[in-house]
Protein backbone atom coordinates (compact mmCIF):
# COMPACT_ATOMS: atom_id res chain seq x y z
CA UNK A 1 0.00 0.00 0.00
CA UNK A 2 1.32 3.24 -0.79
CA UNK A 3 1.94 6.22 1.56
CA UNK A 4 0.09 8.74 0.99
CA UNK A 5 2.05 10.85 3.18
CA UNK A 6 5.02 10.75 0.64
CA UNK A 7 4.81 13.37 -1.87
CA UNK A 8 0.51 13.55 -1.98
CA UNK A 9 0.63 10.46 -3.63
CA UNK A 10 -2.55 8.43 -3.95
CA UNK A 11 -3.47 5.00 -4.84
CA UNK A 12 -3.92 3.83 -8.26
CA UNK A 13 -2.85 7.78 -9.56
CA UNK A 14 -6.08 9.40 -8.90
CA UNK A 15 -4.96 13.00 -9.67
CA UNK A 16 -3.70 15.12 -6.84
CA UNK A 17 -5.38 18.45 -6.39
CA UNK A 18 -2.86 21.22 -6.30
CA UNK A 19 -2.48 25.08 -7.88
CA UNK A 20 -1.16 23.83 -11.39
CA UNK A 21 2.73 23.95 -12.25
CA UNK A 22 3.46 23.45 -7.96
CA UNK A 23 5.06 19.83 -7.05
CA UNK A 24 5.34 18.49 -3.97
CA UNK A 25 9.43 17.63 -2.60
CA UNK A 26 10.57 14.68 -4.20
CA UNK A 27 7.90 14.99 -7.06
CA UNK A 28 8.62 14.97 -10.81
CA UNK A 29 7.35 17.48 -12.81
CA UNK A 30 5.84 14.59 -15.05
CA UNK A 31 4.68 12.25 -12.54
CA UNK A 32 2.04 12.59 -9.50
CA UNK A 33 3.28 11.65 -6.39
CA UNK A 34 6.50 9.59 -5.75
CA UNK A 35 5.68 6.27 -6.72
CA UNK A 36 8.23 3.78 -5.97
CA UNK A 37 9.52 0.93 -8.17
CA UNK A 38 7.26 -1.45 -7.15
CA UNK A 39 4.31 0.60 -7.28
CA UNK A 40 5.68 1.47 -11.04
CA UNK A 41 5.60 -2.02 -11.66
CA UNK A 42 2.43 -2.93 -10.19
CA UNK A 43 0.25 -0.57 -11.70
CA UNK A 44 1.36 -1.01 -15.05
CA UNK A 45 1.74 -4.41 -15.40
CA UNK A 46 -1.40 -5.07 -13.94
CA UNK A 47 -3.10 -4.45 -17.75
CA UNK A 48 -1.23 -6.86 -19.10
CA UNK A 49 -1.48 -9.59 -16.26
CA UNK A 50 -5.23 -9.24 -15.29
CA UNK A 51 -7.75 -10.77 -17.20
CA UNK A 52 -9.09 -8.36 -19.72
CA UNK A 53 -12.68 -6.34 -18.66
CA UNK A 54 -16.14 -5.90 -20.17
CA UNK A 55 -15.15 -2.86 -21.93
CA UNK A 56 -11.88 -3.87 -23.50
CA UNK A 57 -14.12 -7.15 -25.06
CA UNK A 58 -16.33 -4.54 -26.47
CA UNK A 59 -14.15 -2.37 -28.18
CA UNK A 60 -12.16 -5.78 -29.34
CA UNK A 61 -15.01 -7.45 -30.53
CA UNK A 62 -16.30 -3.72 -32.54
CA UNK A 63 -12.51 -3.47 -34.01
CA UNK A 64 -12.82 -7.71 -35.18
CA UNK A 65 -15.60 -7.13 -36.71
CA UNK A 66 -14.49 -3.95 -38.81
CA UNK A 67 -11.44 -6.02 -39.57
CA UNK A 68 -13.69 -9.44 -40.59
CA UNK A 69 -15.55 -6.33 -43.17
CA UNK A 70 -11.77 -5.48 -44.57
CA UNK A 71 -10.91 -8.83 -45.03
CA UNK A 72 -14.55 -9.68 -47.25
CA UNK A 73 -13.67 -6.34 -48.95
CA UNK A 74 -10.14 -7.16 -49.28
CA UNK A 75 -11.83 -11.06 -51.11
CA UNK A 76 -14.52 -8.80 -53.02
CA UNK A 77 -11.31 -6.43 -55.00
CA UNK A 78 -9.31 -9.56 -55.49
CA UNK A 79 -11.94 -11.07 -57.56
CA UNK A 80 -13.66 -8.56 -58.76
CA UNK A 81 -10.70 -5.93 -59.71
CA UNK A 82 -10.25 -2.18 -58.73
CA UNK A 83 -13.51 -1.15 -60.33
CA UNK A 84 -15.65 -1.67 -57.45
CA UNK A 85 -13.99 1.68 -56.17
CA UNK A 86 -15.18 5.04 -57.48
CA UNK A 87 -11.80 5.70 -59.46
CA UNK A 88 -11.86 6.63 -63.07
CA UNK A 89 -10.68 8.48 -65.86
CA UNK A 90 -9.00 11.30 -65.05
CA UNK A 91 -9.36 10.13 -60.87
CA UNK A 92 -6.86 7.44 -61.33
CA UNK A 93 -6.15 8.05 -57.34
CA UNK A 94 -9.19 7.77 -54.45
CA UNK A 95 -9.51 6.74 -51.63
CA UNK A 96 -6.44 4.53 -51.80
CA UNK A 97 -3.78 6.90 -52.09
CA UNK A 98 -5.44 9.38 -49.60
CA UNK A 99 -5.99 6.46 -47.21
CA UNK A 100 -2.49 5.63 -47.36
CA UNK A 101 -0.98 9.35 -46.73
CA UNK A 102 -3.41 9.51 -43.97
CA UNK A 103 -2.03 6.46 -42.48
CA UNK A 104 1.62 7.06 -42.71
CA UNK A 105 1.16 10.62 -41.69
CA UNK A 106 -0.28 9.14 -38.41
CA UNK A 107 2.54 7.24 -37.84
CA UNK A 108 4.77 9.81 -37.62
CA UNK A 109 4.03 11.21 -33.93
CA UNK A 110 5.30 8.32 -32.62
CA UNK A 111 8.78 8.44 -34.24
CA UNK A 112 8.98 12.28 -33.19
CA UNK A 113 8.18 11.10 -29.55
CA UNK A 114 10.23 8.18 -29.20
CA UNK A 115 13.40 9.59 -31.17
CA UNK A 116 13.77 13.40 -31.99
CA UNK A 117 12.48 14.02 -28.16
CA UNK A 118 14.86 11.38 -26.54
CA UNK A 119 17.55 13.00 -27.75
CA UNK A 120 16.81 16.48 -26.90
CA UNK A 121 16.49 14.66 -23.53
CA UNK A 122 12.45 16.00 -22.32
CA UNK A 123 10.96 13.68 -19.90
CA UNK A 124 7.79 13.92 -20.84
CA UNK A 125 7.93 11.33 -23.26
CA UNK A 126 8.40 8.71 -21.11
CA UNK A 127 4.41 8.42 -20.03
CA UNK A 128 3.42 8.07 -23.91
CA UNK A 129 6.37 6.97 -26.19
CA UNK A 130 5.32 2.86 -25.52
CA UNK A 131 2.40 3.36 -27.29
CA UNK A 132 3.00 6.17 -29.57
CA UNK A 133 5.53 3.85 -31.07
CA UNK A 134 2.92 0.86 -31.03
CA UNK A 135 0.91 3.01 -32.76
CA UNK A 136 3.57 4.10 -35.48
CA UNK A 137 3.60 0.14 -36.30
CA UNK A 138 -0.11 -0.67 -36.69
CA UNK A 139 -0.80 3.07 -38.81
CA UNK A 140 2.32 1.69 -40.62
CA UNK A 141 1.27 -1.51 -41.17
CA UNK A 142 -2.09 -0.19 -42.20
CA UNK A 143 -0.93 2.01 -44.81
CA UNK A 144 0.84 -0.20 -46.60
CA UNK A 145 -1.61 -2.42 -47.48
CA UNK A 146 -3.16 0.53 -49.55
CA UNK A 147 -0.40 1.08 -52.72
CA UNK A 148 -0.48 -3.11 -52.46
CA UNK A 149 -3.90 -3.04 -53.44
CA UNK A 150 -4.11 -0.51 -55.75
CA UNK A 151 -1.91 -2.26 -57.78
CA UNK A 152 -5.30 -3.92 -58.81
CA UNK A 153 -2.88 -7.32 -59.26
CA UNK A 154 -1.15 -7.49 -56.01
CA UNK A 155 0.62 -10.62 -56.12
CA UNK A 156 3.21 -9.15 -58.35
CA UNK A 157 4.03 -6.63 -55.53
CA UNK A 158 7.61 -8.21 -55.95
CA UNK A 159 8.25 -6.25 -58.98
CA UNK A 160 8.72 -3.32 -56.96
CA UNK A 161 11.50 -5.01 -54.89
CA UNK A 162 14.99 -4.83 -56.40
CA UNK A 163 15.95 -8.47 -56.19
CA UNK A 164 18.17 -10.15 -58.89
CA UNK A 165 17.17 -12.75 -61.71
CA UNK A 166 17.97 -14.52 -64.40
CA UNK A 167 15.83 -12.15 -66.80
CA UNK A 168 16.70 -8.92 -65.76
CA UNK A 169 13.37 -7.73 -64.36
CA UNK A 170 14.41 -4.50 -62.11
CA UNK A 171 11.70 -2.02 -60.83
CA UNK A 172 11.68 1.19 -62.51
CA UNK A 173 13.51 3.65 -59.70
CA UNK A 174 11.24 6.87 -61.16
CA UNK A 175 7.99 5.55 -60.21
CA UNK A 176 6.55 6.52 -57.30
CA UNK A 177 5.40 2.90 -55.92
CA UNK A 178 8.83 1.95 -55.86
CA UNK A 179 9.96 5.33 -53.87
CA UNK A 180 6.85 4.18 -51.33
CA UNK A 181 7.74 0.50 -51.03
CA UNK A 182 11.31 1.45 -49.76
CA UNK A 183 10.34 4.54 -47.49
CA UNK A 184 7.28 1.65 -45.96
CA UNK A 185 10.01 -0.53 -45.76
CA UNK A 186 12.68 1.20 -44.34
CA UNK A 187 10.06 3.03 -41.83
CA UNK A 188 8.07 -0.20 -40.88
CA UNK A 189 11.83 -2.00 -39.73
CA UNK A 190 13.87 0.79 -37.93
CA UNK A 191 10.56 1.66 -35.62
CA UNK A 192 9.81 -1.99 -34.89
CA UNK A 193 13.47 -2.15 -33.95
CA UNK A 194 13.72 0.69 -32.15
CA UNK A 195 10.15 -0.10 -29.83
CA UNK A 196 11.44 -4.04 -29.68
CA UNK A 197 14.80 -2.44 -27.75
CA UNK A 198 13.38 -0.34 -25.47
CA UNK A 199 10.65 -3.13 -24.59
CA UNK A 200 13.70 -5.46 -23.55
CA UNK A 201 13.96 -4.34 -19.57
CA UNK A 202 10.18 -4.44 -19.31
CA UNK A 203 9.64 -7.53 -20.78
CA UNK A 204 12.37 -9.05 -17.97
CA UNK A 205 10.23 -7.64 -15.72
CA UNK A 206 7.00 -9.49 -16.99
CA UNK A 207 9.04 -12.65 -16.60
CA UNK A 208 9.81 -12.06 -13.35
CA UNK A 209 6.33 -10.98 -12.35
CA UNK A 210 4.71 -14.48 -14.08
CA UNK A 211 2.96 -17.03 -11.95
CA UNK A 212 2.46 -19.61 -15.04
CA UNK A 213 5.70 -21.32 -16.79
CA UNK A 214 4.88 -21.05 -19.74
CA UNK A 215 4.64 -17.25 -19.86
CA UNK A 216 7.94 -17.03 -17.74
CA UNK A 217 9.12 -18.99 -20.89
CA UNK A 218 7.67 -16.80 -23.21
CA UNK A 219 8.91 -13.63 -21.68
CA UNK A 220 12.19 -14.79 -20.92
CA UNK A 221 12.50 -15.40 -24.65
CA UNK A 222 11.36 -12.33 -25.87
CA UNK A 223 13.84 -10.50 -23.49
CA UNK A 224 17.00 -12.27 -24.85
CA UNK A 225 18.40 -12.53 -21.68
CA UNK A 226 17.99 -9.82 -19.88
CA UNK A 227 19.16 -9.66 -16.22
CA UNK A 228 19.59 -6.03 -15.64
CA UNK A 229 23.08 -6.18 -14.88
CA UNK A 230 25.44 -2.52 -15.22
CA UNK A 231 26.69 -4.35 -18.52
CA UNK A 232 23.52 -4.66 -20.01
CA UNK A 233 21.95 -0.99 -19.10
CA UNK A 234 25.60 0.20 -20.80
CA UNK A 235 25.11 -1.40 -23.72
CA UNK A 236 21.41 -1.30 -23.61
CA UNK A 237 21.24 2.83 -23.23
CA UNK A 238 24.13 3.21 -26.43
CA UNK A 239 22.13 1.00 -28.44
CA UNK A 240 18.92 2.97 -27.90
CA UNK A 241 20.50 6.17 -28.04
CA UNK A 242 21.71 4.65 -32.00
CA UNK A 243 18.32 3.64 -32.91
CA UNK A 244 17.16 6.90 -31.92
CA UNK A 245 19.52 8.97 -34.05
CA UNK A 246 19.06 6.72 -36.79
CA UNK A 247 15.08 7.33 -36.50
CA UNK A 248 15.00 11.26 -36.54
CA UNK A 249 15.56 11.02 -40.02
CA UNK A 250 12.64 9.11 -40.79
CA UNK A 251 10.20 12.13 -39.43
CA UNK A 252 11.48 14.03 -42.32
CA UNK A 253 12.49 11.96 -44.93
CA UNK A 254 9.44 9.27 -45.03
CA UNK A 255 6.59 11.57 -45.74
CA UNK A 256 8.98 13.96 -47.59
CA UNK A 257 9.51 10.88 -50.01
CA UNK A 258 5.53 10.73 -49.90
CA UNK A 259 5.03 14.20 -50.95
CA UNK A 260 7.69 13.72 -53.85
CA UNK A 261 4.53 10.91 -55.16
CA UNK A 262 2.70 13.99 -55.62
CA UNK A 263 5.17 17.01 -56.47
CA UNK A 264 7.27 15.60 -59.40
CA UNK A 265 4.06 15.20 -61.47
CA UNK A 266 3.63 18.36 -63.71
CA UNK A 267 0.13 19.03 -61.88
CA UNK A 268 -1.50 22.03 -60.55
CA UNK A 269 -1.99 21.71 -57.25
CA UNK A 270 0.79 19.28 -57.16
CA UNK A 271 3.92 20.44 -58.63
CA UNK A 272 5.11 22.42 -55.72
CA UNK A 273 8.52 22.48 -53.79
CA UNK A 274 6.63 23.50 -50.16
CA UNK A 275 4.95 19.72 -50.30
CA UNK A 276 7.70 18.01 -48.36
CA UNK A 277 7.80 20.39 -45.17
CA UNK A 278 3.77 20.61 -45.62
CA UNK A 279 3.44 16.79 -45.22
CA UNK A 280 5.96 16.35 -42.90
CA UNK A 281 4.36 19.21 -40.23
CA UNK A 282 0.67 17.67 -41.35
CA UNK A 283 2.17 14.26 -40.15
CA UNK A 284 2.81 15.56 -37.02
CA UNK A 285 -0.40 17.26 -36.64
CA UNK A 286 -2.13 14.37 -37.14
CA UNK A 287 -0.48 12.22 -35.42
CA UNK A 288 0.23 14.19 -32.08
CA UNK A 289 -4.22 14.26 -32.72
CA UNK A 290 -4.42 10.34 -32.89
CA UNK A 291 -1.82 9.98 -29.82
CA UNK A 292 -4.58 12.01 -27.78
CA UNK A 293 -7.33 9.66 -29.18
CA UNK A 294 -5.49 6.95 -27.62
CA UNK A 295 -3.87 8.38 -24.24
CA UNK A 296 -6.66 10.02 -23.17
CA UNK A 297 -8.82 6.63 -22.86
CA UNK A 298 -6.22 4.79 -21.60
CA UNK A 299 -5.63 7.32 -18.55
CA UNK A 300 -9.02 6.64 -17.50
CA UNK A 301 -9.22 3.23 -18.34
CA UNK A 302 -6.63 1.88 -16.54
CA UNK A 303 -5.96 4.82 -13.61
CA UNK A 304 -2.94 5.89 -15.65
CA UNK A 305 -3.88 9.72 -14.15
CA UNK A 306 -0.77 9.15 -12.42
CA UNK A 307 1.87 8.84 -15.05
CA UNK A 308 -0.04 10.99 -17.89
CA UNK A 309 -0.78 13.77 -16.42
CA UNK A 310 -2.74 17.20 -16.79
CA UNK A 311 0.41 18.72 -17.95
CA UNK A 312 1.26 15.93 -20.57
CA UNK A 313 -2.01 17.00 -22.14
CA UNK A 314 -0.98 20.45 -21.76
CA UNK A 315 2.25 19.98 -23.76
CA UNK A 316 0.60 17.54 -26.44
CA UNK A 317 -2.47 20.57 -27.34
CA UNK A 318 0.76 22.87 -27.93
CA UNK A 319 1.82 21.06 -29.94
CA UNK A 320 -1.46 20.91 -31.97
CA UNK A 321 -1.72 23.93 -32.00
CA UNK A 322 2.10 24.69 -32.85
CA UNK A 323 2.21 22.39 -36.13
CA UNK A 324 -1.68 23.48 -37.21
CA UNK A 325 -0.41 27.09 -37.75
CA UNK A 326 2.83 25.40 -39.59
CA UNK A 327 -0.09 23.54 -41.86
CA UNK A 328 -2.51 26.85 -42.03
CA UNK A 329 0.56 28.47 -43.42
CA UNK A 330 1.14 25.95 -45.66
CA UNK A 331 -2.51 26.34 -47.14
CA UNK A 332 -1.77 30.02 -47.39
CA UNK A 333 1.62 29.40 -49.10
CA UNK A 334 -0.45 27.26 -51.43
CA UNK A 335 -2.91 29.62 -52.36
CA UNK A 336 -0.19 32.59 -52.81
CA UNK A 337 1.84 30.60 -55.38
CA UNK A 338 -1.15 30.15 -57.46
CA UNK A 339 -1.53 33.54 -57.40
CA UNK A 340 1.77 34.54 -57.81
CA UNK A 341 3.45 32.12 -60.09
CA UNK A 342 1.21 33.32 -62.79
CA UNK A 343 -0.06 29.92 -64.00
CA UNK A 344 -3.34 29.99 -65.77
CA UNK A 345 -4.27 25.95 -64.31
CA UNK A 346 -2.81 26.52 -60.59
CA UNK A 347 -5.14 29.23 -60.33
CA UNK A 348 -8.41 27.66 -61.79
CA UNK A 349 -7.36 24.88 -59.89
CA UNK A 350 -7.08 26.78 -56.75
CA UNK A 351 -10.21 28.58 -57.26
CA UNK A 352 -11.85 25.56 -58.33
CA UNK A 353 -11.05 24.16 -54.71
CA UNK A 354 -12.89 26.79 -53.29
CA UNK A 355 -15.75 27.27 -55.80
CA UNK A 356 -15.64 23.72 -57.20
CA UNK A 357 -17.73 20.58 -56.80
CA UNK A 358 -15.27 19.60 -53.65
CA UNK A 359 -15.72 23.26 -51.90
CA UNK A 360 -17.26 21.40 -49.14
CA UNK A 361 -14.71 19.40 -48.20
CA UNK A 362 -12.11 22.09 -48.83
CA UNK A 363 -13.62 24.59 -46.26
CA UNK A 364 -14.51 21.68 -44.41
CA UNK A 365 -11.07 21.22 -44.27
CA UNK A 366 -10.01 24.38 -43.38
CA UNK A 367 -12.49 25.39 -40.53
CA UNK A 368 -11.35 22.04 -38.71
CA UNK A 369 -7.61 22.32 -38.91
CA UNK A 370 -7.41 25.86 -39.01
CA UNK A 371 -9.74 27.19 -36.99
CA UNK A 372 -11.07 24.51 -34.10
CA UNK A 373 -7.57 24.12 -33.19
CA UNK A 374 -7.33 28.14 -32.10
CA UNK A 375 -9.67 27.13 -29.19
CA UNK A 376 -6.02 25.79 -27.87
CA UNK A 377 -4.95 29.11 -27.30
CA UNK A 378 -7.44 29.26 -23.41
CA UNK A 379 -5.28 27.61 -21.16
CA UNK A 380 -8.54 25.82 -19.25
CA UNK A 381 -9.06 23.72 -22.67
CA UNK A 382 -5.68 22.50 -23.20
CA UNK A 383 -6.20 20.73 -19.69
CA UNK A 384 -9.66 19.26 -20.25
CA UNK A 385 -9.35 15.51 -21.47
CA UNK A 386 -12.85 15.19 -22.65
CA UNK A 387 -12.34 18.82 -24.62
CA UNK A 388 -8.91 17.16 -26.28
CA UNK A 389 -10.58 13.92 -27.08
CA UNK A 390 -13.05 15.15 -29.39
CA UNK A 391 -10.79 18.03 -30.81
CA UNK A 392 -8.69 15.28 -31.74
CA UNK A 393 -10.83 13.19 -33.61
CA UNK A 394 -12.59 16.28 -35.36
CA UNK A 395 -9.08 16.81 -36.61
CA UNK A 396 -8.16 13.50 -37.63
CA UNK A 397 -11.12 13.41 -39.35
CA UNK A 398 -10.05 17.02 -41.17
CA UNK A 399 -6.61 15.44 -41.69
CA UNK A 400 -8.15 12.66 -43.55
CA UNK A 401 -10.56 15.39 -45.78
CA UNK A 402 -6.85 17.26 -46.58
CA UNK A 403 -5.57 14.62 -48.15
CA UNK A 404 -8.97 13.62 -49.81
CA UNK A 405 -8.71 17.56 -51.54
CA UNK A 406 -5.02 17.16 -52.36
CA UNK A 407 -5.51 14.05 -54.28
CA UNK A 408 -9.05 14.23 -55.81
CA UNK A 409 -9.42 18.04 -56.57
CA UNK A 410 -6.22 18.08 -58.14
CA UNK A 411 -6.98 14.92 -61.12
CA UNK A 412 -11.18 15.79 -61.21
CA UNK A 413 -10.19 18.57 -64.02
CA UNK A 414 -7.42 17.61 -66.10
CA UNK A 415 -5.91 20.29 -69.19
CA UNK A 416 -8.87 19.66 -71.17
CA UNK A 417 -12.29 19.79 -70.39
CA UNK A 418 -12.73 16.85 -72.56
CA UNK A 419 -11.11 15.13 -69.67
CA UNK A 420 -13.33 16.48 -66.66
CA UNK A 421 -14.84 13.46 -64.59
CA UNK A 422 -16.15 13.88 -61.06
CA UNK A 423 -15.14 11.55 -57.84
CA UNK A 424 -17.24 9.82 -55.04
CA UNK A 425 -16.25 7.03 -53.42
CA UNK A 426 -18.13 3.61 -53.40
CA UNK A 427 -19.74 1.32 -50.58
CA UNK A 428 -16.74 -0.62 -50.98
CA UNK A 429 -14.28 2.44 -50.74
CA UNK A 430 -15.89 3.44 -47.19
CA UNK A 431 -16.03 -0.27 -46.22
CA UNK A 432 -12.03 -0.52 -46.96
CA UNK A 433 -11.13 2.40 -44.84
CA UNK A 434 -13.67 1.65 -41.85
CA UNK A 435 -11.81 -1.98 -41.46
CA UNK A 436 -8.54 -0.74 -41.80
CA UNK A 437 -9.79 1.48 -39.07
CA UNK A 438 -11.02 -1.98 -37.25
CA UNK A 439 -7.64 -2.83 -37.97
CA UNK A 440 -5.77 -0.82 -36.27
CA UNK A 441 -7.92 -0.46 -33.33
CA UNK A 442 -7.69 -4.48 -32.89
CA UNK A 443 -4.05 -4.74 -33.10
CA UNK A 444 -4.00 -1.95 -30.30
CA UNK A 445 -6.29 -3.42 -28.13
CA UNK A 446 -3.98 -6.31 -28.39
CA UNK A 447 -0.58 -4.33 -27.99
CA UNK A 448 -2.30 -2.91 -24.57
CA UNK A 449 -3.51 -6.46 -23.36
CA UNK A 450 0.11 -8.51 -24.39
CA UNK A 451 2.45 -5.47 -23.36
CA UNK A 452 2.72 -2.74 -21.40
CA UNK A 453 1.53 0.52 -22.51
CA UNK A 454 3.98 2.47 -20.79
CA UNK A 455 7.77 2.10 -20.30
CA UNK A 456 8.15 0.76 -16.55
CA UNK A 457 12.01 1.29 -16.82
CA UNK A 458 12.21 5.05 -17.99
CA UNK A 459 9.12 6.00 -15.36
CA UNK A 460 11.35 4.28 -12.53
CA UNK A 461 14.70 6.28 -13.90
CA UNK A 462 11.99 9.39 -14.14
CA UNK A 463 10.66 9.09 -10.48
CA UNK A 464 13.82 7.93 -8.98
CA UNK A 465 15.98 11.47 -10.23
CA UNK A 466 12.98 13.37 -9.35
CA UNK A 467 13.56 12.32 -5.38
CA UNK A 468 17.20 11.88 -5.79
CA UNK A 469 17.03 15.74 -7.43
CA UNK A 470 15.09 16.81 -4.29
CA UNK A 471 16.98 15.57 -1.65
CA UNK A 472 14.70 13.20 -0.68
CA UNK A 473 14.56 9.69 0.67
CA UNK A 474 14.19 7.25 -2.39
């Protein structure tokens, strides 16, 4: 039983009730109360060894059955081809392509968390990178099955990969779906590398903590080893601190190499040089937005009030609200080049955005991730969980609509008017992106109930230089 004498600490992190920004001696600035190891351990290892509740069953079995609809979708292209989608002539790209920029923006929170904030050494990470980086995997994953499917004959994906044969066959380096398969690729196995290292002390500790053999066995597998000896933390700490310096990149140079898919084709509303830093700071926007959609319910669902805090909430909405001015001046940028530049098309196409067939979904667009994010600005709302929850699926949901505009309002009026065709997606076009929504909520639920959701090494490091720091008794 904790003391609640130590620091206002409280059982099971109910949140401690003082003037905000004012710790207690021997408090972290990131974590309520001085929790010991143990406690650590305990309370976040109790998801994972406690039989899963009613709740968790019902958001499993809502996320299996979205998944069961992808996979009878997934059957229904195979045999059918890609024309059960609404694409066409001159909208070779739908709801594919803007499903799969979506996706991979989403994942890109969790490599900014995990990496780019680890090195500039801020401790508020610790409480969220776990499952940020869980959730880089299964938006990852997710994504990729998009460009597979488009192909319309996905079994010859390996035409894409540059593997040596007797005839010759290479992939041809200037398309685009070669550029995605190797930034997929290349993001999918440094950031399952990178969260498999830093899972290795906590999965020791889930060994340790297992009353049935054949879950000591597994763990003790999975943790190659581990005994938490000085030579291990050594080399453990310079092999994260690697992985991390080899993932920064990625933030950049993943959705950059996405926004190249779009930018080296000569077409307005495309063929622009500002798409690479665009993406990348809509990436982060987005997923900073999903990361909220998924801490938020897990403080409450499994007491976590503790170890994610008011004031992690606090810093995540700034950074909303820092990266959705980066994007609103990105729109701006977009609609001042069309203006300046001169070009007969990137103007039409511009006003055609605004004026168009699609000028609901452009300020649509807008409205969400320009203006709903401004309520950040009152200091009251960047604290309320229930007030960050919806914002952040109202902007997911306006990240999603970007990318919809981007791709569709951009090929719906080609050079010609000959060539004019109009878009709307299909049953089987919503179907596809509600299961790979299903999808990803599934293998989530899982991550939570196999693993746990927050690093219990880095919160013990956390607490224990917070009360070494202060002087006080450890």
């Amino acid at each position: 039983m904790a003391d609640s004498s130590r620091g206002g600490f409280k059982p099971y992190g109910r949140d401690v009730q003082r003037p905000p920004g004012e710790t207690s001696a021997g408090e972290s600035d990131w974590l309520r109360g001085t929790p010991s190891a143990a406690q650590i351990t305990a309370r976040v290892s109790q998801a994972v060894l406690r039989p899963g509740g009613p709740v968790w069953w019902l958001g499993f079995g809502l996320a299996a059955s979205l998944s069961l609809c992808l996979c009878g979708a997934i059957a229904y292209l195979l045999s059918k081809g890609v024309g059960i989608w609404g694409i066409n002539i001159p909208v070779a790209w739908g709801f594919a392509i803007t499903n799969f920029v979506w996706w991979i923006g989403i994942g890109h929170a969790g490599t900014f968390i995990s990496a780019i904030l680890y090195l500039l050494k801020q401790d508020w990470r610790t409480s969220i990178n776990r499952f940020a980086e869980a959730m880089t995997l299964f938006a990852v994953a997710c994504a990729g099955l998009f460009p597979l499917l488009h192909l319309g004959r996905p079994w010859v994906f390996y035409f894409m990969l540059p593997y040596p044969d007797t005839m010759g066959l290479w992939p041809q380096f200037r398309s685009p779906l070669v550029w995605d398969m190797f930034a997929v690729f290349t993001y999918l196995t440094v950031s399952l590398t990178f969260w498999y290292v830093g899972l290795l002390p906590d999965l020791a500790t889930l060994r340790d903590r297992s009353t049935k053999a054949w879950a000591r066995k597994t763990w003790g597998l999975l943790c190659l080893g581990w005994r938490g000896s000085a030579r291990h933390w050594h080399r453990y700490e310079r092999l994260y601190l690697l992985f991390a310096a080899l993932a920064t990149p990625l933030v950049v140079s993943v959705h950059s190499i996405v926004s190249l898919d779009f930018s080296v084709a000569m077409e307005p509303g495309w063929h622009s040089t500002v798409f690479p830093p665009y993406f990348v700071a809509g990436a982060i926007y987005s997923g900073f937005a999903m990361v909220l959609t998924l801490a938020i319910p897990l403080r409450h669902g499994f007491n976590l009030q503790w170890a994610i805090t008011e004031k992690h909430l606090d810093v995540m909405a700034k950074m909303l609200l820092t990266t959705g001015w980066i994007l609103g001046f990105g729109y701006l940028s977009e609609i001042f080049l069309s203006w300046y530049g001169g070009d007969v098309f990137e103007g039409y196409m511009t006003l055609n955005r605004m004026r168009g067939p699609y000028r609901a979904m452009y300020w649509s667009m807008l409205l969400i991730n320009v203006g709903a994010v401004q309520f950040l600005w009152i200091p009251v709302l960047r604290r309320n969980a229930l007030f960050l929850f919806c914002l952040s699926l109202l902007i997911n949901v306006g990240m999603w609509m970007e990318r919809y505009v981007v791709v569709v309002t951009s090929l719906h009026r080609d050079f010609l008017p000959s060539s004019w065709g109009i878009f709307s997606g299909t049953f089987w076009d919503w179907i596809t992106l509600l299961g790979s929504m299903g999808l990803f909520l599934a293998l989530f639920l899982l991550f939570i109930r196999a693993l746990p959701v927050i690093s219990m090494a880095e919160l013990k490091k956390l607490s224990h230089g917070a009360v070494q720091g202060n002087g006080a008794e450890p």
